[in-house]
N, C-alpha and C. Protein backbone atom coordinates (compact mmCIF):
# COMPACT_ATOMS: atom_id res chain seq x y z
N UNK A 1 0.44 -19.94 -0.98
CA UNK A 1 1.73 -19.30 -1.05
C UNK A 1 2.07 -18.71 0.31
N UNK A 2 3.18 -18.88 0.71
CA UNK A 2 3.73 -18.61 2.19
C UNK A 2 4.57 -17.30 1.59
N UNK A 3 3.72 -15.80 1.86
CA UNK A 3 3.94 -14.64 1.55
C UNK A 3 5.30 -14.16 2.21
N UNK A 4 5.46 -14.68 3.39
CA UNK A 4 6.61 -13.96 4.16
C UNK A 4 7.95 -14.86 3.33
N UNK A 5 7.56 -15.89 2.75
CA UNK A 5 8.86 -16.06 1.79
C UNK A 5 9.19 -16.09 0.37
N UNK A 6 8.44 -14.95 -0.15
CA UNK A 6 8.33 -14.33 -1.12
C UNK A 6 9.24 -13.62 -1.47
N UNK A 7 10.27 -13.86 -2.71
CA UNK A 7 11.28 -12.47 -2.29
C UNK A 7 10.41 -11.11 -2.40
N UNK A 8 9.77 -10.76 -2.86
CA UNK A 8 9.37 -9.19 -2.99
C UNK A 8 9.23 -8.64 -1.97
N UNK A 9 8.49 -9.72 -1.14
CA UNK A 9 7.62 -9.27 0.30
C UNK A 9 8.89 -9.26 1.40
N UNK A 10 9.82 -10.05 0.86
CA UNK A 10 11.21 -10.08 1.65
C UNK A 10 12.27 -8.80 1.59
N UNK A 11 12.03 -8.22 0.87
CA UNK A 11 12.57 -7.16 0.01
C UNK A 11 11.97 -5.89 0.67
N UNK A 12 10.33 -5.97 0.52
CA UNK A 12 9.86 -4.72 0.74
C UNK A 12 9.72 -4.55 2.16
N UNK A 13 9.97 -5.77 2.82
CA UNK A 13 9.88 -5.48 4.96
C UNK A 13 11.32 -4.83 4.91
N UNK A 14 12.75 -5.65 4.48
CA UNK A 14 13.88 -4.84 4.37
C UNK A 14 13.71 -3.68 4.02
N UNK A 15 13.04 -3.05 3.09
CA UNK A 15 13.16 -1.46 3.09
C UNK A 15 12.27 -0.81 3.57
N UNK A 16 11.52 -1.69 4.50
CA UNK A 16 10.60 -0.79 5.31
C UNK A 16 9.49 0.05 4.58
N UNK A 17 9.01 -0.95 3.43
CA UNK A 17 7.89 -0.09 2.14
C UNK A 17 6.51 -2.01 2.79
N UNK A 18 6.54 -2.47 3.52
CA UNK A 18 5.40 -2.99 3.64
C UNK A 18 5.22 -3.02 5.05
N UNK A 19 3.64 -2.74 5.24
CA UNK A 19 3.16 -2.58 6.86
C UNK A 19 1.72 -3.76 6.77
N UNK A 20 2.17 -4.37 7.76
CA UNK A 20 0.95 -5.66 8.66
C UNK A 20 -0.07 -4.85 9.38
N UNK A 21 -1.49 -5.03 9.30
CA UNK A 21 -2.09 -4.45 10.15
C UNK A 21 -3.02 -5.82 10.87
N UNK A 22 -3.08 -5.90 12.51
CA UNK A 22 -3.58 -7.11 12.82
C UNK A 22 -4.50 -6.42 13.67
N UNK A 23 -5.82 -7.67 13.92
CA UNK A 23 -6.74 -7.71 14.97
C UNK A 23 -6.59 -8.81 16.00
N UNK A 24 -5.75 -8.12 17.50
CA UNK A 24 -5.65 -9.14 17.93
C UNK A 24 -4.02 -10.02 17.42
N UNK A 25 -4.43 -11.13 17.38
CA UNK A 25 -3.00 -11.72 16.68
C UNK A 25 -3.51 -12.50 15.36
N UNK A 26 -4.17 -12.04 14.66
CA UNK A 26 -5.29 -12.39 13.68
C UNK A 26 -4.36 -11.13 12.20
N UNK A 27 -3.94 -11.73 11.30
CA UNK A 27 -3.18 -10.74 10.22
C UNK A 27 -4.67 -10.44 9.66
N UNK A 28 -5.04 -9.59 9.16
CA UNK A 28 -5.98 -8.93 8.59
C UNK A 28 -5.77 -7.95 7.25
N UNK A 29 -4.51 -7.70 7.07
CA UNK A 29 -4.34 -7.06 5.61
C UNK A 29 -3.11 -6.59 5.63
N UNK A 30 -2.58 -6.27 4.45
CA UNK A 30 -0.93 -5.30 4.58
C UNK A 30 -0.94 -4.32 3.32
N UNK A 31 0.05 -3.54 3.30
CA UNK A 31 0.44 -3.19 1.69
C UNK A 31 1.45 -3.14 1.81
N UNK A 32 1.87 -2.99 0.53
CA UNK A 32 3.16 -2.31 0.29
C UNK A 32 3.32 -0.92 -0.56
N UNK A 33 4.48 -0.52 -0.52
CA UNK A 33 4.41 0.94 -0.53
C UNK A 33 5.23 1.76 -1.43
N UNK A 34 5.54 2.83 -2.25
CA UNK A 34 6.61 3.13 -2.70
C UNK A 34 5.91 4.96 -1.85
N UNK A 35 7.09 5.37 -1.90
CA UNK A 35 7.00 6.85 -1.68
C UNK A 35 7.55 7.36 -2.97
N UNK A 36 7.60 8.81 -3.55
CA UNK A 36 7.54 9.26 -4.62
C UNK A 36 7.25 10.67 -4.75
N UNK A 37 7.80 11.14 -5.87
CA UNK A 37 7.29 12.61 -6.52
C UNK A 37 6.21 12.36 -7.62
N UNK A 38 6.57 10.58 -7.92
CA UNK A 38 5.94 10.42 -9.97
C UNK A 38 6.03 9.45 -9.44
N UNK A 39 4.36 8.52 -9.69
CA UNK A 39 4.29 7.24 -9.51
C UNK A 39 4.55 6.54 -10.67
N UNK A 40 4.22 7.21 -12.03
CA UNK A 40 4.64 6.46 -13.89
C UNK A 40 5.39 5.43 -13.01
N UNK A 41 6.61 5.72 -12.95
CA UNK A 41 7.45 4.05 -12.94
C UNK A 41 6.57 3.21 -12.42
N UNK A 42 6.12 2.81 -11.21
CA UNK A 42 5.83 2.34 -9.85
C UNK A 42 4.52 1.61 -10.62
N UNK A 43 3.41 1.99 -11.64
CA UNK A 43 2.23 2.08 -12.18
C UNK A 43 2.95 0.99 -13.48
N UNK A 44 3.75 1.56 -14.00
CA UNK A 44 3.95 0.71 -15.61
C UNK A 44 5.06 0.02 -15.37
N UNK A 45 5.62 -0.72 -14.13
CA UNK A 45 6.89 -1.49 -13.72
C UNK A 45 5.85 -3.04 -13.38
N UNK A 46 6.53 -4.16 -13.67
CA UNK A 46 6.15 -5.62 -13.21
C UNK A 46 6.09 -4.90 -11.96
N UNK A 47 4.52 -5.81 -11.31
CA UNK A 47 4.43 -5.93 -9.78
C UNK A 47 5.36 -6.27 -8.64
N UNK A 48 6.09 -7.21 -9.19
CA UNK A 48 6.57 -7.96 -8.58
C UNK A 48 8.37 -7.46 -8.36
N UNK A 49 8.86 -6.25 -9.03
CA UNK A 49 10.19 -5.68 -9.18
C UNK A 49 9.94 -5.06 -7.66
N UNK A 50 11.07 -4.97 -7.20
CA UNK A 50 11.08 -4.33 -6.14
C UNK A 50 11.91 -3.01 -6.73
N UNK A 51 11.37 -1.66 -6.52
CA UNK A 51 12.23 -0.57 -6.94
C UNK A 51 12.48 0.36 -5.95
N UNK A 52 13.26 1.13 -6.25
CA UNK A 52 13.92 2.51 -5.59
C UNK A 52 12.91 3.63 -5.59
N UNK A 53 12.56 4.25 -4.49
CA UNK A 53 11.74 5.07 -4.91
C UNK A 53 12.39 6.50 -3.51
N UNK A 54 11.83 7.12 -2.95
CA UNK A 54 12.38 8.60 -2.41
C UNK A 54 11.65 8.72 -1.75
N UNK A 55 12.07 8.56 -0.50
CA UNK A 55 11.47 8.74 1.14
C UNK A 55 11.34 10.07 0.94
N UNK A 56 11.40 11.07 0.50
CA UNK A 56 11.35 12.39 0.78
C UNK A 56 9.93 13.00 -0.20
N UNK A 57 9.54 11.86 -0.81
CA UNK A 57 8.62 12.26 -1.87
C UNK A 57 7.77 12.86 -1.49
N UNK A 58 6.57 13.35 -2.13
CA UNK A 58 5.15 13.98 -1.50
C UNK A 58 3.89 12.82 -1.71
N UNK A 59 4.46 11.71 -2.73
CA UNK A 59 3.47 10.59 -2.50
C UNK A 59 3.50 9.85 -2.38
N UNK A 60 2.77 8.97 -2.01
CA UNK A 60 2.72 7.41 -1.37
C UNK A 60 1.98 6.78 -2.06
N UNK A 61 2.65 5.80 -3.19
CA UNK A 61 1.73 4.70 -4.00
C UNK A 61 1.74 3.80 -3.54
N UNK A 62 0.35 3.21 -3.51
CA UNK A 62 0.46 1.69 -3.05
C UNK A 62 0.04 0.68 -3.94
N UNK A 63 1.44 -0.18 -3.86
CA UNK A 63 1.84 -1.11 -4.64
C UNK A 63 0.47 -2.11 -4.58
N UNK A 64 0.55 -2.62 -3.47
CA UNK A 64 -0.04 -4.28 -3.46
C UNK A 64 -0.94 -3.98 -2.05
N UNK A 65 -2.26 -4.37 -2.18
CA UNK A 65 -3.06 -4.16 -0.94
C UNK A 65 -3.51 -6.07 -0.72
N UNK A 66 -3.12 -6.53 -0.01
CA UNK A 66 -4.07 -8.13 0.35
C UNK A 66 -4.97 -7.83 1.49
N UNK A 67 -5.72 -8.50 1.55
CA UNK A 67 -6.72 -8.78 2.52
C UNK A 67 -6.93 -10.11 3.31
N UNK A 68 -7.84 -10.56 4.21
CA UNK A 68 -8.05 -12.33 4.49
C UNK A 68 -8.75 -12.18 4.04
N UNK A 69 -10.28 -11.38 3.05
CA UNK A 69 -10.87 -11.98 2.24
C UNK A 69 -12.15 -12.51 3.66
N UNK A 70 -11.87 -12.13 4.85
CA UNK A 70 -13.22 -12.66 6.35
C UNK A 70 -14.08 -11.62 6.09
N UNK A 71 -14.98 -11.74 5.55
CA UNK A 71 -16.40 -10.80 5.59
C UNK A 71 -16.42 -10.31 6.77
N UNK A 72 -16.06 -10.63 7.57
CA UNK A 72 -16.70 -10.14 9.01
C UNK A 72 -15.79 -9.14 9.27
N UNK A 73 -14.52 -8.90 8.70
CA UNK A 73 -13.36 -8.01 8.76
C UNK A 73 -13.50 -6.85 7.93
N UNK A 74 -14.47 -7.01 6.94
CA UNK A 74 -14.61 -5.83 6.21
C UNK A 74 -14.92 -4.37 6.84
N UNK A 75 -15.50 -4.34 8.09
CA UNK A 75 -16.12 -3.37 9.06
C UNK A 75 -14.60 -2.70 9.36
N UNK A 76 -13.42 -3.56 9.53
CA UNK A 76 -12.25 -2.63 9.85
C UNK A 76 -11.49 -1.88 8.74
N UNK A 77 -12.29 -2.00 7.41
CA UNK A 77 -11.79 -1.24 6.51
C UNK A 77 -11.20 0.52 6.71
N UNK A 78 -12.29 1.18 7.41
CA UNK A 78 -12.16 2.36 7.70
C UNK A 78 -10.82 2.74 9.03
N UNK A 79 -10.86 1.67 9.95
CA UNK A 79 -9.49 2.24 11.23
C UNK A 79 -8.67 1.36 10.65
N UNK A 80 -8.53 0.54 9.40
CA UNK A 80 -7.45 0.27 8.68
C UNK A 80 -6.66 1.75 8.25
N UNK A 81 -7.32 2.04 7.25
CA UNK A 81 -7.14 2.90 6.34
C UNK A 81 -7.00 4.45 7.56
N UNK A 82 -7.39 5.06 8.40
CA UNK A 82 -7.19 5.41 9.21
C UNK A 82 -5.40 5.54 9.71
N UNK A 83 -5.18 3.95 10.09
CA UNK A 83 -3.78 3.53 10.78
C UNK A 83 -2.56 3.79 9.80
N UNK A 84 -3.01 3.70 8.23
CA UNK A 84 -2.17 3.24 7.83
C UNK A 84 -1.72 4.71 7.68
N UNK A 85 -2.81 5.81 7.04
CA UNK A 85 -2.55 7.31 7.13
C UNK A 85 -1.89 7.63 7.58
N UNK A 86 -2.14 7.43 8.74
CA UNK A 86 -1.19 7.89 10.74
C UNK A 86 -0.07 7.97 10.36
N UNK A 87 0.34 6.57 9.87
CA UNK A 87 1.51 5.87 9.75
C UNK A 87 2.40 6.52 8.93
N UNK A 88 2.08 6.55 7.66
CA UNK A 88 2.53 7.66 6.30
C UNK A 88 2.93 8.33 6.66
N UNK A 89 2.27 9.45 7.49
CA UNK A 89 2.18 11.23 7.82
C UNK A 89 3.16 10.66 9.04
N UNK A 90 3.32 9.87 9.68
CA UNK A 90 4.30 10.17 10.91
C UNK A 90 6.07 9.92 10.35
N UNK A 91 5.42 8.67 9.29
CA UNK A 91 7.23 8.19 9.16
C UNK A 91 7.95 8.88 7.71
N UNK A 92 6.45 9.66 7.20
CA UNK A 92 7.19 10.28 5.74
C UNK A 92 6.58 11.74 5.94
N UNK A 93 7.03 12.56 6.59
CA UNK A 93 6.28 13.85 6.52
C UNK A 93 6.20 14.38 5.29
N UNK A 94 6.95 14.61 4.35
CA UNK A 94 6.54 15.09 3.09
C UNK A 94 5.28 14.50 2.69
N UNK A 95 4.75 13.71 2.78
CA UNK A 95 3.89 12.95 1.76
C UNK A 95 2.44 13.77 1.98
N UNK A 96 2.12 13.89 0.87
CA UNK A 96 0.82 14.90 0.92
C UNK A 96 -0.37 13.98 0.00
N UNK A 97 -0.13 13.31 -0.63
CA UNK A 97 -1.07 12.52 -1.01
C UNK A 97 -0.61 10.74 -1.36
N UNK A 98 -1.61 10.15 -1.17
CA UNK A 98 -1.87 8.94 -1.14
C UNK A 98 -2.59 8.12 -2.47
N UNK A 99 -1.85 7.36 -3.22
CA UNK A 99 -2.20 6.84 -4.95
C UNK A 99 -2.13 5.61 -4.85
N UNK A 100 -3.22 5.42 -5.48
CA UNK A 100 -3.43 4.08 -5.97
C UNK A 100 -4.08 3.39 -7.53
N UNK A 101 -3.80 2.03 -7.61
CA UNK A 101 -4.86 2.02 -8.57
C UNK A 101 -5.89 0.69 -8.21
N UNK A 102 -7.05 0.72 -8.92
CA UNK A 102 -8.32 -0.61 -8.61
C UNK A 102 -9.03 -0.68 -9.56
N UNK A 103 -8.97 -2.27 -9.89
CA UNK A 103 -9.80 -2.48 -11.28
C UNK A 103 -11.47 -2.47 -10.94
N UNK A 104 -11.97 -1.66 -12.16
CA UNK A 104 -13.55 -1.56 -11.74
C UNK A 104 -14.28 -2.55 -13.15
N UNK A 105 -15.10 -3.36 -12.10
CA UNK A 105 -15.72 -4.08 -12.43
C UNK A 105 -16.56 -3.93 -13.87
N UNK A 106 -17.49 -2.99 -13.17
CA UNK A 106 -18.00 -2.41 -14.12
C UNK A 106 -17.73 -1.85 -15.56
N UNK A 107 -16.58 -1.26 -15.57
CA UNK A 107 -16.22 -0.04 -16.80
C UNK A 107 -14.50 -0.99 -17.50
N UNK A 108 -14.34 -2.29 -16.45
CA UNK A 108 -13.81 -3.22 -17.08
C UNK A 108 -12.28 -2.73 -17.34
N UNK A 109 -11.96 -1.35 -16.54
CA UNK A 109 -10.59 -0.54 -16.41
C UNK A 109 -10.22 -0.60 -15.18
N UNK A 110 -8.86 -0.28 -14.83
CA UNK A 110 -8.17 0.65 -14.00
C UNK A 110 -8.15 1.48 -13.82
N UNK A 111 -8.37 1.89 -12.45
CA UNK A 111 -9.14 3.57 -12.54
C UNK A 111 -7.82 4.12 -11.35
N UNK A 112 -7.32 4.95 -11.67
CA UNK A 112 -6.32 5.74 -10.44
C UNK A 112 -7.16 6.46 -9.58
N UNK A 113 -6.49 6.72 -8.07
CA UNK A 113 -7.45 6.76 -7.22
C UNK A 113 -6.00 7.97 -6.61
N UNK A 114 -6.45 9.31 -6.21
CA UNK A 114 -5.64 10.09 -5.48
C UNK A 114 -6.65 10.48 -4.35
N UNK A 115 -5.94 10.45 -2.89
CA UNK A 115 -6.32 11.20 -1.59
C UNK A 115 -5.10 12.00 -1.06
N UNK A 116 -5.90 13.10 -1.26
CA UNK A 116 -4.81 14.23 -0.08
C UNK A 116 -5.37 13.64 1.03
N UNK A 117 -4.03 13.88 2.08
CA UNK A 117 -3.65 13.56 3.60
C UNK A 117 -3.28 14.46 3.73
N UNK A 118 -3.68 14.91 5.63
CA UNK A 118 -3.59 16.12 5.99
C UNK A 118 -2.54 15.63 7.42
C-alpha cells in the first residue's frame, strides 16, 4: 500500500496531525495524532475517520504509530520518541500528557498507556 496516497494519511499531513521521522533519507516511522481534552471519541471512532479534535487540548493521542519493521532500527526507538515529545511541547504547548493504546500479547487486551510531558 502506497501510504502517502491514502486518503487518511492525506488528510492527516493537511491538518498537520501526522509527523515522518527519518534516518538519513531512510523513513523509519510516523504517527499520527489527535490533540484533545477526552480521547473517548478518538479511542471508540473507526481508525481510519479522520476527526476534529482541539489544538489547544492538554492531550495528545496517538492515533496510528508504523514502523519499517528493520531490527536494526529498533535502537532509535528512544531519540524517536524523544523528537516526537520535542515536537508536541513546541507546536502544542498546552499538551501535558501523551495517550495511547497497544495490544498486549500476553493478557490478549488493549491496554491504555498515559505519559506526562514536561
Amino acid at each position: 500500500m502506497n501510504l502517502a496516497k491514502h486518503p487518511y494519511y492525506e488528510k492527516m499531513l493537511q491538518k498537520d496531525r501526522m509527523i515522518p521521522f527519518f534516518k538519513g533519507n531512510r523513513l523509519i516511522c510516523f504517527f499520527t495524532f489527535y490533540i484533545t481534552d477526552d480521547e473517548t471519541k478518538y479511542i471508540n471512532s473507526d481508525a481510519w475517520e479522520v476527526l476534529e479534535d482541539n489544538p489547544n487540548g492538554k492531550i495528545c493521542y496517538i492515533s496510528q504509530l508504523f514502523t519499517n519493521k528493520v531490527y536494526a532500527d529498533r535502537k532509535l526507538s528512544y531519540e524517536v520518541w524523544h523528537r516526537f515529545k520535542k515536537y508536541i511541547k513546541s507546536s502544542f504547548p498546552t499538551v501535558e500528557i501523551i495517550s495511547w493504546r497497544r495490544w498486549n500479547k500476553e493478557s490478549e487486551t488493549v491496554k491504555t498507556y498515559r505519559k506526562r510531558i514536561r
